[in-house]
Protein backbone atom coordinates (compact mmCIF):
# COMPACT_ATOMS: atom_id res chain seq x y z
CA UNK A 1 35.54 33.23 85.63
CA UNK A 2 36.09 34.77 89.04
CA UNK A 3 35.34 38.43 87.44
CA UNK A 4 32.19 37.12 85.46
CA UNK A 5 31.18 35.74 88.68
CA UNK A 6 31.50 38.89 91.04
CA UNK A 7 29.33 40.62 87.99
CA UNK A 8 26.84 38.16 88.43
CA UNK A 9 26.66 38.62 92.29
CA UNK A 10 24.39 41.37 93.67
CA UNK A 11 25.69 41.90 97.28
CA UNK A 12 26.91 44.91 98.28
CA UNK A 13 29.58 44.06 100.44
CA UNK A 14 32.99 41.79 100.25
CA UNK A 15 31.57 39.28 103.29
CA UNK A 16 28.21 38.96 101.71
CA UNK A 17 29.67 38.14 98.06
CA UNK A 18 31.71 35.00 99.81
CA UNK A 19 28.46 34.25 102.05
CA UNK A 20 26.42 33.98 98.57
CA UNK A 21 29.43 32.60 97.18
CA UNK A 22 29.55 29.36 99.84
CA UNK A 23 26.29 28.73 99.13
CA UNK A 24 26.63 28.13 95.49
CA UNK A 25 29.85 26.39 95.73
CA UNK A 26 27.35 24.02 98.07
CA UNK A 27 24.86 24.02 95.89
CA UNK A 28 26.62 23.07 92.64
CA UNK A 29 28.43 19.76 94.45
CA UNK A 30 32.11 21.81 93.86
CA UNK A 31 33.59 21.21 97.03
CA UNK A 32 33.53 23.16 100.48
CA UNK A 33 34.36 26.78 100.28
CA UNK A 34 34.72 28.35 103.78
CA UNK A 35 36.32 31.46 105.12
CA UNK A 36 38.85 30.58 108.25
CA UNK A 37 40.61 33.83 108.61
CA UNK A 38 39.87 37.92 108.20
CA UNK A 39 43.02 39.29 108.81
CA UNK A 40 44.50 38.28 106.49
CA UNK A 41 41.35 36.82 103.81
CA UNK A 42 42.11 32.73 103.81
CA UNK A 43 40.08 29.99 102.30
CA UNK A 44 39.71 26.47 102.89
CA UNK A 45 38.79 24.74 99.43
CA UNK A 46 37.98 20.75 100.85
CA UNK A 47 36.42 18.20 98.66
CA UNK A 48 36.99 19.97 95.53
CA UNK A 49 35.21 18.09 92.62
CA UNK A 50 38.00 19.49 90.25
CA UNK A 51 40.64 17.17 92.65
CA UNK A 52 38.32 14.81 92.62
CA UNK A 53 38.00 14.13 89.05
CA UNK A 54 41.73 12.53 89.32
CA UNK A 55 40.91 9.46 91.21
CA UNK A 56 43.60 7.09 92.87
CA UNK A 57 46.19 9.91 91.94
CA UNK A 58 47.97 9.61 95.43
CA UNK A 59 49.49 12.73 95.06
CA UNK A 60 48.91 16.21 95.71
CA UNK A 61 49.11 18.26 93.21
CA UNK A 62 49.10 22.26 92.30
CA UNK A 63 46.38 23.75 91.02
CA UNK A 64 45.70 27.07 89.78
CA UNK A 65 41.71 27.20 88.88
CA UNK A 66 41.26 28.19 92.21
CA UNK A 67 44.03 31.00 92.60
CA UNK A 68 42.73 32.63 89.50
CA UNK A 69 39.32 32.43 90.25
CA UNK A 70 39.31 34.38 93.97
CA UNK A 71 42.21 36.49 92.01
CA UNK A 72 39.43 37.76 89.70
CA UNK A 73 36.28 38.06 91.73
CA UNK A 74 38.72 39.92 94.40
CA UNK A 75 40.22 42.25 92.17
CA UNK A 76 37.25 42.79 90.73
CA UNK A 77 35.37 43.61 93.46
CA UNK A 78 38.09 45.83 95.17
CA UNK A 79 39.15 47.61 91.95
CA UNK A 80 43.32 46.32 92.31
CA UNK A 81 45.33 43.88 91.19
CA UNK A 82 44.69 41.09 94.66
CA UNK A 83 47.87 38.51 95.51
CA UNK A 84 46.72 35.35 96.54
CA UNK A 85 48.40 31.78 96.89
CA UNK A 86 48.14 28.32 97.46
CA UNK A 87 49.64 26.90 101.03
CA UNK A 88 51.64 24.31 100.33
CA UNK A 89 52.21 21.02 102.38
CA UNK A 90 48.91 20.01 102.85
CA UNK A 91 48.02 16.47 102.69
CA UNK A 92 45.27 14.66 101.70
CA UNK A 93 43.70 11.47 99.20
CA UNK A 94 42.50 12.20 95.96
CA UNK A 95 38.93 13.55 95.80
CA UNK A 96 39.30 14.78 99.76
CA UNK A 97 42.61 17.65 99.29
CA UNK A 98 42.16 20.52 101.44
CA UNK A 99 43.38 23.59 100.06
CA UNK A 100 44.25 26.80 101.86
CA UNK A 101 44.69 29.82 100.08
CA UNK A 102 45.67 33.36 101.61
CA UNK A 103 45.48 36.52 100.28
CA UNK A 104 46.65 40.19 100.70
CA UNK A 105 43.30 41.17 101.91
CA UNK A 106 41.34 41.97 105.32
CA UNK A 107 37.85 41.91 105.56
């Protein structure tokens, strides 16, 4: 999905493919996808309608849609194989996890 979506985006540069990106994450209700570090690349994933499709779990809980999604459109867009991974320890209620995830990359 991530590569089919950095096909599908027309920008010309890494910043302005997440910029685009936010705003369809907004506008298709799938949570809040923000950008709070450069050096290295780190999202925030908060309110994630995938999360919040388990309700009264209690629990966080690993999920990997989101790893291999930015995996994709990043290695896509860079032409090599991107790390990326989840922090772990973050706390939350089901429906409202926050999710950081860092990568090997600097903008």
């Amino acid at each position: 999905m991530g590569r089919r979506a950095s096909e599908s985006i027309e920008a010309a540069d890494l910043k302005s493919v997440l910029d685009q990106l936010s705003e369809v994450w907004s506008r298709l209700v799938l949570g809040r996808l923000e950008v709070v570090s450069r050096d290295p690349l780190t999202f925030r994933i908060s309110n994630c309608t995938i999360c919040g499709q388990i309700p009264r779990l209690g629990l966080f809980f690993e999920c990997s849609f989101h790893e291999g999604f930015f995996r994709g459109l990043l290695s896509h867009r860079l032409q090599r194989e991107v790390k990326i991974w989840q922090e772990g320890g973050i706390l939350g209620e089901s429906g409202t996890w926050t999710r950081i995830l860092k990568t090997d990359v600097s903008l």
